[in-house]
C-alpha atoms as a PDB file:
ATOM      1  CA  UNK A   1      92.934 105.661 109.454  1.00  0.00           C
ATOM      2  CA  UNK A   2      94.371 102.889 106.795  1.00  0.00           C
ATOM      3  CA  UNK A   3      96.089 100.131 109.418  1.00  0.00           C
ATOM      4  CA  UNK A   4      98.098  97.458 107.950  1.00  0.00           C
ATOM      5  CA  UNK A   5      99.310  94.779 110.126  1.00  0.00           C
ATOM      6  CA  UNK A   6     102.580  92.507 109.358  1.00  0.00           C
ATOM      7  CA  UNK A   7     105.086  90.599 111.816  1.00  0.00           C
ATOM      8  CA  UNK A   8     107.919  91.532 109.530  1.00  0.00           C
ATOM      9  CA  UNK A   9     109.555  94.505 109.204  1.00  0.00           C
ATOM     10  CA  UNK A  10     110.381  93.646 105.930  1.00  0.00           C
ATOM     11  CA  UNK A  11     107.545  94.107 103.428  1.00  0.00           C
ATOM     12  CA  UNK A  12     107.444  91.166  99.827  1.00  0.00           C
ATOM     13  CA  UNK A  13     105.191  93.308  98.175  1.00  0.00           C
ATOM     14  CA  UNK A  14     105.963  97.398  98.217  1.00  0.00           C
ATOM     15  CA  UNK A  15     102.664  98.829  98.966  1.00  0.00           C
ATOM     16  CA  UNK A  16     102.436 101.475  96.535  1.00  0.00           C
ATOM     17  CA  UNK A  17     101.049 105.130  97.061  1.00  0.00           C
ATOM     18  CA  UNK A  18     100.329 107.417  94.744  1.00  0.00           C
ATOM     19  CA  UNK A  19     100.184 111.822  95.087  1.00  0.00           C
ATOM     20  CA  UNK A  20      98.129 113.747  93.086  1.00  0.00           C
ATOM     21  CA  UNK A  21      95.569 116.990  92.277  1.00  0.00           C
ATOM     22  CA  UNK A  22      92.241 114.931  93.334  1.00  0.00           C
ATOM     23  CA  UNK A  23      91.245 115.132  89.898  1.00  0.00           C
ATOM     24  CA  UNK A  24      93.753 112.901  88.429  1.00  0.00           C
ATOM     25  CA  UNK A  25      93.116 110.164  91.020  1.00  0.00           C
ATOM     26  CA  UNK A  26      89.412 110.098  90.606  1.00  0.00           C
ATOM     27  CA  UNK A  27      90.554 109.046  87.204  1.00  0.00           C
ATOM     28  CA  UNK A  28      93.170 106.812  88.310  1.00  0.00           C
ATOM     29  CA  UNK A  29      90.346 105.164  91.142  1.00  0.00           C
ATOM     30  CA  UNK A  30      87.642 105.441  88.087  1.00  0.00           C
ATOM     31  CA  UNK A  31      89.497 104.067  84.871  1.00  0.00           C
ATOM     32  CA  UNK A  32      92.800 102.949  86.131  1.00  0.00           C
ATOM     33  CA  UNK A  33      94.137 106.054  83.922  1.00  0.00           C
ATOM     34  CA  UNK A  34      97.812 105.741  84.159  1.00  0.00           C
ATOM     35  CA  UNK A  35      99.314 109.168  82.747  1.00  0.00           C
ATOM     36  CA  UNK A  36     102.882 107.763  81.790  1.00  0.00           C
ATOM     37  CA  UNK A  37     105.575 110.861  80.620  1.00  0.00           C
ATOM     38  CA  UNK A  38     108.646 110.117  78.069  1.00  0.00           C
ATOM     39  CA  UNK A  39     111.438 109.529  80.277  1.00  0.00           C
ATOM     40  CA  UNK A  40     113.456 112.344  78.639  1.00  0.00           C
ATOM     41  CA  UNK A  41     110.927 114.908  79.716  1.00  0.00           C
ATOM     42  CA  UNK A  42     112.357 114.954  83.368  1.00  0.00           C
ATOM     43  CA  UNK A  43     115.726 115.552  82.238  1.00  0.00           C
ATOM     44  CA  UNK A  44     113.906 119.237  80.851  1.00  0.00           C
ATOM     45  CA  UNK A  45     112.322 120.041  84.546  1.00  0.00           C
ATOM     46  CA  UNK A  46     115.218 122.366  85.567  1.00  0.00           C
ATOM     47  CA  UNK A  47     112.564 124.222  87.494  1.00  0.00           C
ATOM     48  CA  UNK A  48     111.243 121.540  88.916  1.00  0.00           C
ATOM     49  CA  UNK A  49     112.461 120.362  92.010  1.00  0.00           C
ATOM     50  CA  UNK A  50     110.968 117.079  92.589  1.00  0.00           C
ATOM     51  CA  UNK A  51     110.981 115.983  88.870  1.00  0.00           C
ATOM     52  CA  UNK A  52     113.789 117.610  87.304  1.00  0.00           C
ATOM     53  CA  UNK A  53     115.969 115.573  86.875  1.00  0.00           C
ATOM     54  CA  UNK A  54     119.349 115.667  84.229  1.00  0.00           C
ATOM     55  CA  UNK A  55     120.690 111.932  84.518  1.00  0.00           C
ATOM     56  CA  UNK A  56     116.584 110.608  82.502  1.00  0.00           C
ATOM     57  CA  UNK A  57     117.421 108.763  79.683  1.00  0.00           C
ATOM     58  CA  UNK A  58     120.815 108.635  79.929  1.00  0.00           C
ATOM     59  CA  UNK A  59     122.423 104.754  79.760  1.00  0.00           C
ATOM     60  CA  UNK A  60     125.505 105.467  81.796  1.00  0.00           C
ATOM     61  CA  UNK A  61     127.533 108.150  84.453  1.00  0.00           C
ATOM     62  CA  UNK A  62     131.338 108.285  83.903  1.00  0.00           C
ATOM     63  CA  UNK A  63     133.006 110.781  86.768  1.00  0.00           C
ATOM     64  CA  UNK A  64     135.711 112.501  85.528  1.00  0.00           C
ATOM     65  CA  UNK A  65     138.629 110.300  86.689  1.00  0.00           C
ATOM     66  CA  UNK A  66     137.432 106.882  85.477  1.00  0.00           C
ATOM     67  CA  UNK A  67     137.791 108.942  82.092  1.00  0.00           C
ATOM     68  CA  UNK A  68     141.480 108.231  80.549  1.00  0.00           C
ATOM     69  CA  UNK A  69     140.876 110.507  77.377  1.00  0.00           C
ATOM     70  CA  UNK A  70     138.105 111.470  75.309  1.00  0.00           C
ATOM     71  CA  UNK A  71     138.948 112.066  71.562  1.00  0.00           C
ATOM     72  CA  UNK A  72     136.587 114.820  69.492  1.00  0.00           C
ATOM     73  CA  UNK A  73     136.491 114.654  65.656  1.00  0.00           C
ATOM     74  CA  UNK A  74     134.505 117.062  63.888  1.00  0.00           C
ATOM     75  CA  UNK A  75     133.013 117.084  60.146  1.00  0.00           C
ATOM     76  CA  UNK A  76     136.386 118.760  59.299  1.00  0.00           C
ATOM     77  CA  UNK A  77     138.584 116.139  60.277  1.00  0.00           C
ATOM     78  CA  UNK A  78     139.914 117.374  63.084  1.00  0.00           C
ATOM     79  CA  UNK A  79     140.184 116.083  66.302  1.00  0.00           C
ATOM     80  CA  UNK A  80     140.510 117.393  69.920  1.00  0.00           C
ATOM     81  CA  UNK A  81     141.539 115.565  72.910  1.00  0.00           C
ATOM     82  CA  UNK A  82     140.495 115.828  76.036  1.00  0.00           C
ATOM     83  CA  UNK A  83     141.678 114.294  79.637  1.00  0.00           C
ATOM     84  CA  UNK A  84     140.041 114.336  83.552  1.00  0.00           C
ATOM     85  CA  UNK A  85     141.054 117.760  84.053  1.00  0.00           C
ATOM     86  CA  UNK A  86     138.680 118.965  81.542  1.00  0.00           C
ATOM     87  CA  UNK A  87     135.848 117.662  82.836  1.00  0.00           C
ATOM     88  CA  UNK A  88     134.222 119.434  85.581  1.00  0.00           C
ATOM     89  CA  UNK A  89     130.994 117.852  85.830  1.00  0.00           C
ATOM     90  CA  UNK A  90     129.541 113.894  85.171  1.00  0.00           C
ATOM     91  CA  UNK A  91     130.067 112.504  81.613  1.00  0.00           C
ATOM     92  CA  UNK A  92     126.086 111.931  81.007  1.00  0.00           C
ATOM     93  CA  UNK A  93     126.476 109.108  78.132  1.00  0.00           C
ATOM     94  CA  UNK A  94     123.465 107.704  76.108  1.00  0.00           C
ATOM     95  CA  UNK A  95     123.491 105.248  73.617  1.00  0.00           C
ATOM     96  CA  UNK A  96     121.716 105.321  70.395  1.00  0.00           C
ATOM     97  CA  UNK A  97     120.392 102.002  70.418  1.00  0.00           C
ATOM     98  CA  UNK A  98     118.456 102.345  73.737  1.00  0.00           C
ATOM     99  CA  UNK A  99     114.989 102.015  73.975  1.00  0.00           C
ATOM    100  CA  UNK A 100     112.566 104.549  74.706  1.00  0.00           C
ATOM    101  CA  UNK A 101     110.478 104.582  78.059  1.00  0.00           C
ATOM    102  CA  UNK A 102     107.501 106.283  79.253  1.00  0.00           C
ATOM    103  CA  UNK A 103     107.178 105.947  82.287  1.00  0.00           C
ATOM    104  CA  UNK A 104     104.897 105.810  85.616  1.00  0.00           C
ATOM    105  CA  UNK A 105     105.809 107.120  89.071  1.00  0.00           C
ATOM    106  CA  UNK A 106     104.479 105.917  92.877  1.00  0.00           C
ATOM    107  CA  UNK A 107     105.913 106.193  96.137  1.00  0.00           C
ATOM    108  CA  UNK A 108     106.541 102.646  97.726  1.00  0.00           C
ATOM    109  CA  UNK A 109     107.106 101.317 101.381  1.00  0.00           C
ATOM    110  CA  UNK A 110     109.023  98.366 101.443  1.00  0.00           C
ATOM    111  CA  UNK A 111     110.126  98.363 105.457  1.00  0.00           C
ATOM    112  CA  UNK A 112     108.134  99.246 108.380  1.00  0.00           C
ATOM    113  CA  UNK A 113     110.357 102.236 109.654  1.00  0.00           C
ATOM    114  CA  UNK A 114     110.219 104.310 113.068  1.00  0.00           C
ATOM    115  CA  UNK A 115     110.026 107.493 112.179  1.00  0.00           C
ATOM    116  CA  UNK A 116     107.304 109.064 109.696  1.00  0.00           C
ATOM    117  CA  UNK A 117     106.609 106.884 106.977  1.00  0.00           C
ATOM    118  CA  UNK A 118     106.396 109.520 104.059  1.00  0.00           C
ATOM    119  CA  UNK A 119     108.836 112.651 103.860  1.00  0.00           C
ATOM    120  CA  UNK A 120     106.820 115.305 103.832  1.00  0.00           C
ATOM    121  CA  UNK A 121     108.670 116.893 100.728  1.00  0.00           C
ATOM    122  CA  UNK A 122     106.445 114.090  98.354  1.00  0.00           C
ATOM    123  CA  UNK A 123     103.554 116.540  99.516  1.00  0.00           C
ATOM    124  CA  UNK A 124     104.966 118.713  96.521  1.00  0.00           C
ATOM    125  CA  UNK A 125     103.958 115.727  93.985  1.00  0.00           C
ATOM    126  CA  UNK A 126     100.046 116.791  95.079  1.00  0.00           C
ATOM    127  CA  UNK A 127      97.413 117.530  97.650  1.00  0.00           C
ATOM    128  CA  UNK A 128      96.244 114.108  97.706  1.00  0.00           C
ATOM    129  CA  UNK A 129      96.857 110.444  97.836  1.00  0.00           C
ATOM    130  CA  UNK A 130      95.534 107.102  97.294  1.00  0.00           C
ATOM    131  CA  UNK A 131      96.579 103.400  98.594  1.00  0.00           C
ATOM    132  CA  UNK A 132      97.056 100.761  96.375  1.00  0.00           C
ATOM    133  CA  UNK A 133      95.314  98.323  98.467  1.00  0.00           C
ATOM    134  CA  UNK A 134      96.780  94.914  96.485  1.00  0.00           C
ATOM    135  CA  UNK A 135     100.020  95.676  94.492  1.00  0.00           C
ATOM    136  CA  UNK A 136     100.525  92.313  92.877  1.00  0.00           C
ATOM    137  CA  UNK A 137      96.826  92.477  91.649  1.00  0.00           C
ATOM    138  CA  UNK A 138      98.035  96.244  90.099  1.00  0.00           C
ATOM    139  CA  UNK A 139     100.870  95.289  88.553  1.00  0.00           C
ATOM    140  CA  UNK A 140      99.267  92.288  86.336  1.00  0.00           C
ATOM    141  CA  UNK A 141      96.558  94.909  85.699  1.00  0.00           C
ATOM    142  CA  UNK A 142      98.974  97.568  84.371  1.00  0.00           C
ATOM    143  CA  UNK A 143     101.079  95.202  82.667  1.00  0.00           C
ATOM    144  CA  UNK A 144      97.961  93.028  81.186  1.00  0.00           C
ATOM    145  CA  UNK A 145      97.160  96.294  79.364  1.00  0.00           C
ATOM    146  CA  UNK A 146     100.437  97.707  78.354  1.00  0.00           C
ATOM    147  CA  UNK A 147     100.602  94.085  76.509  1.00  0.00           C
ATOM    148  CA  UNK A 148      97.256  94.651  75.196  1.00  0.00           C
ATOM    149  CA  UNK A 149      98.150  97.992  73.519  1.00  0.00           C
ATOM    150  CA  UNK A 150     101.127  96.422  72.825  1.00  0.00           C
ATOM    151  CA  UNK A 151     103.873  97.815  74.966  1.00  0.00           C
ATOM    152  CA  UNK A 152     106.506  95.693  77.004  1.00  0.00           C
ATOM    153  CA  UNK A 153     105.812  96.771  80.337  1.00  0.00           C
ATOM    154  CA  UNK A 154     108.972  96.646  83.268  1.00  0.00           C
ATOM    155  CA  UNK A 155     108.437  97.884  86.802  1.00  0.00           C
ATOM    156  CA  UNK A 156     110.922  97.825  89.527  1.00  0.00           C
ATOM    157  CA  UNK A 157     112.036  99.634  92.922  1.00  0.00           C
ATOM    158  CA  UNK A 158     114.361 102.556  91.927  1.00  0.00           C
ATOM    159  CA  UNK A 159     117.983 102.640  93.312  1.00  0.00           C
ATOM    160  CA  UNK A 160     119.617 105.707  94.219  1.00  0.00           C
ATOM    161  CA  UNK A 161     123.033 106.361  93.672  1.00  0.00           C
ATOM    162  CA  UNK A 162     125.291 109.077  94.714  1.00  0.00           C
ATOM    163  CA  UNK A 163     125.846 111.160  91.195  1.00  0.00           C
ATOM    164  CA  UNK A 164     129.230 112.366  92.619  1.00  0.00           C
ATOM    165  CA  UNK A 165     131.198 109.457  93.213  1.00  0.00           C
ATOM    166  CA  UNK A 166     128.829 106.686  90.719  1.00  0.00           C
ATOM    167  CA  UNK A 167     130.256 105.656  87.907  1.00  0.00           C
ATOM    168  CA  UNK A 168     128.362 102.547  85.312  1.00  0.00           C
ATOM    169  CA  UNK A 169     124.765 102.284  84.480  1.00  0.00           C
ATOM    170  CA  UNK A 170     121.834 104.551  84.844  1.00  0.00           C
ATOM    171  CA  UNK A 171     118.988 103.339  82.953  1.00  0.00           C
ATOM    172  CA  UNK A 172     115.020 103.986  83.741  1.00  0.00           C
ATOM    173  CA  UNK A 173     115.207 102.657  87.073  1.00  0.00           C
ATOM    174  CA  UNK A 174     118.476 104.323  88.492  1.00  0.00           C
ATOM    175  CA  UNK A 175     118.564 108.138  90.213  1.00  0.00           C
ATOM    176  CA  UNK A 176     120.233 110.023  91.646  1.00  0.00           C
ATOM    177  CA  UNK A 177     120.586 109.665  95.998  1.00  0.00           C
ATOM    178  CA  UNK A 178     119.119 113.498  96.358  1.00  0.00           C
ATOM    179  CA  UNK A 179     115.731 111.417  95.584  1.00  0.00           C
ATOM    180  CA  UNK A 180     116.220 108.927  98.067  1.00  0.00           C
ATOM    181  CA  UNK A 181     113.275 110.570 100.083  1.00  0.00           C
ATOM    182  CA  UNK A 182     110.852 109.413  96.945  1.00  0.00           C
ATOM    183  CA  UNK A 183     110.823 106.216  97.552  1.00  0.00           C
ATOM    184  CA  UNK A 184     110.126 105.467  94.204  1.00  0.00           C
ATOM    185  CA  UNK A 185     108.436 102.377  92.744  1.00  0.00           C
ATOM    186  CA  UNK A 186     108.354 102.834  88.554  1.00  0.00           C
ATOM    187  CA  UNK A 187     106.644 101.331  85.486  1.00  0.00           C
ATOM    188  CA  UNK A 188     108.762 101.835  82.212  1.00  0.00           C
ATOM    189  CA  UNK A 189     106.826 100.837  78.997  1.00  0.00           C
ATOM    190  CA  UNK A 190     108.494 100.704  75.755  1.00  0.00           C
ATOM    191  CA  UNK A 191     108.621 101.432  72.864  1.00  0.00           C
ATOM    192  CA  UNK A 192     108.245 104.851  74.181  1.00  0.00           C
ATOM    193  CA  UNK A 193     106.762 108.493  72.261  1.00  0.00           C
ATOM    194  CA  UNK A 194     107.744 111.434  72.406  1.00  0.00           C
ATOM    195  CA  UNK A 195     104.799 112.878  73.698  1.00  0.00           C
ATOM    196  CA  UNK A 196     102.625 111.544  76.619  1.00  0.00           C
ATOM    197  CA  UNK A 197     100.726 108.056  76.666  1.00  0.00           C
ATOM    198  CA  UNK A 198      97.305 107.376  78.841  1.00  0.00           C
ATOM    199  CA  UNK A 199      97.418 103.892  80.009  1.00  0.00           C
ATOM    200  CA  UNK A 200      93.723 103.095  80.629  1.00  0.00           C
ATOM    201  CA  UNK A 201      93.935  99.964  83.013  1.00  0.00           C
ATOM    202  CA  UNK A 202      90.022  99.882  83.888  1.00  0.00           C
ATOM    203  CA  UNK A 203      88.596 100.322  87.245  1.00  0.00           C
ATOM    204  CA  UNK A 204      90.972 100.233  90.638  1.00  0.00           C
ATOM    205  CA  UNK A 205      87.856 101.129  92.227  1.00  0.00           C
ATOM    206  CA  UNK A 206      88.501  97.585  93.854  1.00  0.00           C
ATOM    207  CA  UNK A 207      92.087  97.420  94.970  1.00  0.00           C
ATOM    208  CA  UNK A 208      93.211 101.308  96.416  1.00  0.00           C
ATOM    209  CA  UNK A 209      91.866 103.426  99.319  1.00  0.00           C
ATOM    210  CA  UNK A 210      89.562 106.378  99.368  1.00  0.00           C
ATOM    211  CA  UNK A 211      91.248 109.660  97.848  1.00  0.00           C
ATOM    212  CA  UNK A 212      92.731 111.388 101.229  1.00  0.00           C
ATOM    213  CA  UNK A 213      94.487 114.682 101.977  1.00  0.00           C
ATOM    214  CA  UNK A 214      98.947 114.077 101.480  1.00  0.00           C
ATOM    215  CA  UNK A 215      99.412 116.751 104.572  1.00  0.00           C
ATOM    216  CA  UNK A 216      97.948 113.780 107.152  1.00  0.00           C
ATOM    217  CA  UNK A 217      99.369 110.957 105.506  1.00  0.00           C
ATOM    218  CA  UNK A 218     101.756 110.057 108.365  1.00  0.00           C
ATOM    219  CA  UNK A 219      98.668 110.716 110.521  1.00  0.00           C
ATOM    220  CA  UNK A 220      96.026 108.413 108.280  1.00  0.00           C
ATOM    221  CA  UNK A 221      98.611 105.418 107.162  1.00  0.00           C
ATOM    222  CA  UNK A 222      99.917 103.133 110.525  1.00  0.00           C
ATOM    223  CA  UNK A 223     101.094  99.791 110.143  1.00  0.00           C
ATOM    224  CA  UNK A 224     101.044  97.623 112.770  1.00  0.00           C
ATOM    225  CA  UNK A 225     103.864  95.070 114.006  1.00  0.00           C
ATOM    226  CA  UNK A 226     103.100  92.889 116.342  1.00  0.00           C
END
């Protein structure tokens, strides 16, 4: 069993987690390989419920009625007009001068919380898990390489936001609330590809926990509060 102990409830540093096939975290324990997707890719996993998302790499969310009029031209000249009521869904909007992202996904705990500390549904992500033992340590190591194969490396906690009634930014590190239950803690290195890029970060051999099975995480992770 991994104990941690605090006397807050409130947690500085996230202490990151990451779910896997075994496999892919002996690498990540081994080399520090950090397999980072383009952003846009998620947008494409219809199928896929934990990962599919529609709203990656969009910029912005305008609901329908924030939307005064939208005007249409076409090659030809001519131009349509449209208004709320023909909009039934979220205006996704992305701007051509964003930058690209691949990016890098972990489950974080940032509060000590009563009830089980993982949702089970992040078991989907893999039948395994590791700890990230020292997060501060992990996040100069992943951004010391992403500047040394040089990337500009940003990480942050994702907010959630209700896709229904949201209306301003989205961004790399904005989701929608039905992935609350991720928890998710994100790297976003740019520029980005269009295919995927293999961060190689060197041993974490160091700084995260023994490989261990997702079903008994709630079981195997306690944190203590005095």
């Amino acid at each position: 069993m991994l104990n941690t102990n605090t006397n807050e409830r409130i947690i500085h540093w996230p202490v990151l987690f990451k779910f896997g096939k075994r496999k892919h975290l002996e690498s990540l324990r081994k080399d520090g390989s950090l397999y980072m997707r383009p952003q846009t890719c998620f947008s494409k996993m219809e199928s896929d419920c934990v990962r599919g998302d529609q709203f990656e790499g969009t910029t912005h969310i305008h609901q329908p009625k924030c939307i005064t009029q939208m005007t249409i031209e076409d090659s030809h000249g001519h131009t349509m007009v449209l208004f709320p009521g023909n909009f039934v869904e979220p205006l996704q909007v992305t701007t051509t001068d964003r930058p690209s992202y691949n990016v890098y996904c972990m489950f974080s705990v940032t509060e000590v919380v009563d009830s089980p500390l993982v949702d089970e549904r992040n078991c989907k992500f893999g039948d395994s898990f590791v700890v990230v033992l020292r997060s501060a340590t992990f996040i100069e190591r992943v951004c010391a390489k992403a500047a040394e194969s040089g990337f500009k490396c940003e990480y942050e906690l994702v907010k959630y936001y209700n896709e229904k009634t949201y209306d301003g930014e989205t961004g790399p590190f904005r989701k929608p609330s039905r992935f609350a239950y991720q928890n998710e803690f994100r790297f976003a290195i740019s520029p980005g590809s269009t295919g995927a890029i293999t961060l190689l970060v060197g041993s974490l051999l160091d700084i995260t926990s023994e490989i261990l099975p997702s079903a008994r995480i709630n079981e195997l992770v306690k944190f203590g509060v005095k």
